[in-house]
Protein backbone atom coordinates (compact mmCIF):
# COMPACT_ATOMS: atom_id res chain seq x y z
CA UNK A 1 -3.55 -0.52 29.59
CA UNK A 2 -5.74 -3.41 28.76
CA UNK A 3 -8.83 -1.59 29.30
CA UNK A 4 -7.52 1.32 26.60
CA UNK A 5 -6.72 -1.31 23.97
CA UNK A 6 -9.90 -3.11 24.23
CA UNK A 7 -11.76 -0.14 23.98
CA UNK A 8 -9.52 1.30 20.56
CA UNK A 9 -10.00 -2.42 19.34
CA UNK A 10 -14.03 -2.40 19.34
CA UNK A 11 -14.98 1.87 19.07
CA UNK A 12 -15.29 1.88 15.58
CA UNK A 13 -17.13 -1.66 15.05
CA UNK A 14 -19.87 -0.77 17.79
CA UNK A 15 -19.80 2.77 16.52
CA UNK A 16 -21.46 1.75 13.57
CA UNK A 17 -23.18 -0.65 14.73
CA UNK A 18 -25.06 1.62 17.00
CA UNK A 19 -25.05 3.92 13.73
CA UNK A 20 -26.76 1.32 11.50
CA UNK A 21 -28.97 -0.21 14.61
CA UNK A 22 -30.47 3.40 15.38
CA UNK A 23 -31.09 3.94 11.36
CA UNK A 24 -32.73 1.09 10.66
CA UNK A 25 -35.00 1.80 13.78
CA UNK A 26 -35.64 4.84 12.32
CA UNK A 27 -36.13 3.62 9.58
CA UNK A 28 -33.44 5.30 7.33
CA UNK A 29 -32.76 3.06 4.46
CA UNK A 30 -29.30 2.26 5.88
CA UNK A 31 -27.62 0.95 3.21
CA UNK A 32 -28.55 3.37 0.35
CA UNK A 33 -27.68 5.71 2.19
CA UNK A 34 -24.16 4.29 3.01
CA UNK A 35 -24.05 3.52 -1.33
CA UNK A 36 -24.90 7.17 -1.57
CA UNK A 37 -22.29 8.84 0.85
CA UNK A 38 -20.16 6.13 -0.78
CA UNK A 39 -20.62 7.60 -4.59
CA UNK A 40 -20.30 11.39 -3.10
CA UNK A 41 -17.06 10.23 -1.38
CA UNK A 42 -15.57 9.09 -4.79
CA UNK A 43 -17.07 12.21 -6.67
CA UNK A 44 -15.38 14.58 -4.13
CA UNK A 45 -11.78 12.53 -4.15
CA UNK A 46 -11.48 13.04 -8.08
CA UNK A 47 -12.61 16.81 -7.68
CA UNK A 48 -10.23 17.46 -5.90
CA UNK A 49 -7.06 15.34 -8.07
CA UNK A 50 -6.44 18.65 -9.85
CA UNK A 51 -6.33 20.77 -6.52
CA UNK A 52 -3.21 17.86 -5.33
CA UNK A 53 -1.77 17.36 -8.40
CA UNK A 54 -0.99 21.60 -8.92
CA UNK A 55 0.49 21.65 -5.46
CA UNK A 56 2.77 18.86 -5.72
CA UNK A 57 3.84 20.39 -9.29
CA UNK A 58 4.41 23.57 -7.19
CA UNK A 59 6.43 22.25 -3.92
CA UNK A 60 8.59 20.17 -6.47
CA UNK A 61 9.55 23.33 -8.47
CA UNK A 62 10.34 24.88 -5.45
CA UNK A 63 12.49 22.75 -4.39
CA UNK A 64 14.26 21.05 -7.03
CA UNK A 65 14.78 25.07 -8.64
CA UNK A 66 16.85 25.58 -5.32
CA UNK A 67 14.86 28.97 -4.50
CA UNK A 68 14.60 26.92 -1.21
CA UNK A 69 18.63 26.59 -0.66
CA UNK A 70 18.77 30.17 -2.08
CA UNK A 71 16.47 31.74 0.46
CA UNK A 72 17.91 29.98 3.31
CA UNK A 73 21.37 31.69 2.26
CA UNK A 74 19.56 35.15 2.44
CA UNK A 75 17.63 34.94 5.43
CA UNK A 76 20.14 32.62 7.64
CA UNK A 77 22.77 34.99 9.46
CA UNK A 78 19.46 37.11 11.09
CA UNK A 79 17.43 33.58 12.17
CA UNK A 80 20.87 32.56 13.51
CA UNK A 81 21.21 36.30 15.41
CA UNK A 82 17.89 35.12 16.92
CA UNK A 83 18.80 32.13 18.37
CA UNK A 84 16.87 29.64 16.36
CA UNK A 85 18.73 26.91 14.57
CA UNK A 86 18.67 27.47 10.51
CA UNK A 87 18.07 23.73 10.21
CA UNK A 88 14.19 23.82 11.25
CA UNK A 89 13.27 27.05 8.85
CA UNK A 90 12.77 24.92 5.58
CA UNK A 91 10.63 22.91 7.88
CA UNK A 92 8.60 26.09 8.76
CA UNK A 93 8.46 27.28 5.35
CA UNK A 94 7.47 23.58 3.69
CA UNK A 95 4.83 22.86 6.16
CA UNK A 96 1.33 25.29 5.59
CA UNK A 97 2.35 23.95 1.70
CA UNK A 98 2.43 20.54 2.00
CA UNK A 99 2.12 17.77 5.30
CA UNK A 100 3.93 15.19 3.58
CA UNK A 101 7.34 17.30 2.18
CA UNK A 102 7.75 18.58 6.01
CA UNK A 103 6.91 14.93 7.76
CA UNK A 104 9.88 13.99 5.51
CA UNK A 105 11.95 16.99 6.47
CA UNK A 106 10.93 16.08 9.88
CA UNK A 107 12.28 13.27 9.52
CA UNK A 108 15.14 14.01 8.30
CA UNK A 109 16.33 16.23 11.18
CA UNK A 110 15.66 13.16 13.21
CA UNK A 111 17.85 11.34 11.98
CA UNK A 112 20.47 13.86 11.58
CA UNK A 113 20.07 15.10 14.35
CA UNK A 114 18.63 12.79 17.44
CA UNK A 115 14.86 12.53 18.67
CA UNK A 116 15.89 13.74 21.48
CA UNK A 117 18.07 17.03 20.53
CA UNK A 118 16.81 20.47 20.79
CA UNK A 119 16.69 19.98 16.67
CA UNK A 120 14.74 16.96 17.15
CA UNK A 121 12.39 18.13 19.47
CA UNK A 122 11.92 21.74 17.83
CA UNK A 123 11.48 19.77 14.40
CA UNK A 124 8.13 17.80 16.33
CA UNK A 125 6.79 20.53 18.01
CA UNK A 126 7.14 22.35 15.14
CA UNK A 127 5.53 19.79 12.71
CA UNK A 128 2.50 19.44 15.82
CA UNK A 129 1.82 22.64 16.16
CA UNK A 130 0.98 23.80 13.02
CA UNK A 131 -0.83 23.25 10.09
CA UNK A 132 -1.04 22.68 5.90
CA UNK A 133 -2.43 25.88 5.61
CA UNK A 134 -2.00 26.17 1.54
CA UNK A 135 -3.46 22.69 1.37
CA UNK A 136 -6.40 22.76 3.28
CA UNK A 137 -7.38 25.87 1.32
CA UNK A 138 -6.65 24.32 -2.03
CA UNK A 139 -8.36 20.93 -1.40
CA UNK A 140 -11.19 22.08 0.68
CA UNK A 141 -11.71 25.09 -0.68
CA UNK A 142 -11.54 23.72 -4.17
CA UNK A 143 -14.15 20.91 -3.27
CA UNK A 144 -16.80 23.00 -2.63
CA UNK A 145 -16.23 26.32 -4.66
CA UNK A 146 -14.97 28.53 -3.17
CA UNK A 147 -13.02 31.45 -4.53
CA UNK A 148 -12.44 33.92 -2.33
CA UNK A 149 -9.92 32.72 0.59
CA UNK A 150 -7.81 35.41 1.25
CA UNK A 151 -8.88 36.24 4.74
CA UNK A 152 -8.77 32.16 5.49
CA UNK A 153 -4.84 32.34 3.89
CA UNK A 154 -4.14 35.15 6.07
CA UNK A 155 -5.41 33.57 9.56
CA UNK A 156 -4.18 30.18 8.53
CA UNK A 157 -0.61 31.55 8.06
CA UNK A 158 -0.47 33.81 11.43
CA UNK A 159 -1.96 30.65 13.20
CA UNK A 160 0.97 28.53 11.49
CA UNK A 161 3.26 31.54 12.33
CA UNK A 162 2.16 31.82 15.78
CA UNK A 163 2.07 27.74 16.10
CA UNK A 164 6.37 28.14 14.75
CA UNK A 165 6.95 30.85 17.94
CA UNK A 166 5.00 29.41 20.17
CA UNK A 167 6.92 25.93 19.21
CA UNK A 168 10.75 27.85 19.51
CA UNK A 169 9.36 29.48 22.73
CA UNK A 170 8.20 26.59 24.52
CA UNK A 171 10.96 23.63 23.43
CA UNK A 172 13.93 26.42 24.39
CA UNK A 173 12.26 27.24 27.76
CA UNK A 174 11.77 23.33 28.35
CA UNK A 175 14.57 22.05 26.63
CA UNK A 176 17.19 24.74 25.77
């Protein structure tokens, strides 16, 4: 356990050390280069402020309109007839729009619920094994142009959909 927390403790400092050390002795000029990626960074992260700002306007209509409450009323009795609790759906619907609406929905069921109930459990798996599909494509996407992402929104949502039955399958087999 020592030897693990000594190593996460110094990776990143020799890590670029080593990166810096090997530049110089090939004699990159290490330090424009850093001020360079540096300015790009910054260029990118306020490209992209439109790109966040739009999809938090979006998953806070959403949910504040109640379309959310409403279309868990519609679609409840037949995700119920399936055997998977109602309670993790907004969780499944929230999270390829936005990682930081389901962590606190995750959250949430938590503490509703228990970390260690089949809720709590389902609710991690859940949140693990699948991705921010809508906001990878909007921010990354965005940041370097390009337009035309519906194949990308179609895999990314059967990966997240596949992630949400493979999540249900495993946690009832293990832990229903």
């Amino acid at each position: 356990m020592q030897i693990i927390s000594a190593v996460s403790l110094w990776f990143i400092p020799v890590l670029i050390g080593f990166i810096l050390i090997y530049g110089t002795l090939k004699k990159v000029p290490t330090y424009e280069t850093f001020v360079e990626g540096g300015k790009e960074g910054i260029k990118m992260a306020v490209s992209i402020i439109p790109f966040l700002v739009g999809m938090m306007v979006a998953i806070s209509v959403f949910r504040a309109s109640g379309a959310l409450d409403y279309m868990m009323e519609y679609i409840k009795p037949a995700i119920e007839k399936a055997g998977i609790p109602a309670e993790v759906i907004p969780l499944a619907i929230i999270r390829p729009i936005s990682g930081n609406a389901a962590l606190g929905m995750t959250s949430d069921l938590i503490s509703a619920h228990g970390p260690d109930s089949f809720i709590g459990i389902l609710a991690s798996t859940i949140q693990g094994s699948t991705d921010t599909t809508f906001y990878v494509l909007t921010v990354y996407f965005g940041a370097v142009g390009i337009k035309k992402m519906g194949d990308a929104l179609k895999v990314g949502l059967l990966a997240d959909l596949a992630g949400f039955a493979a999540a249900i399958i495993v946690v009832t087999i293990l832990f229903g």
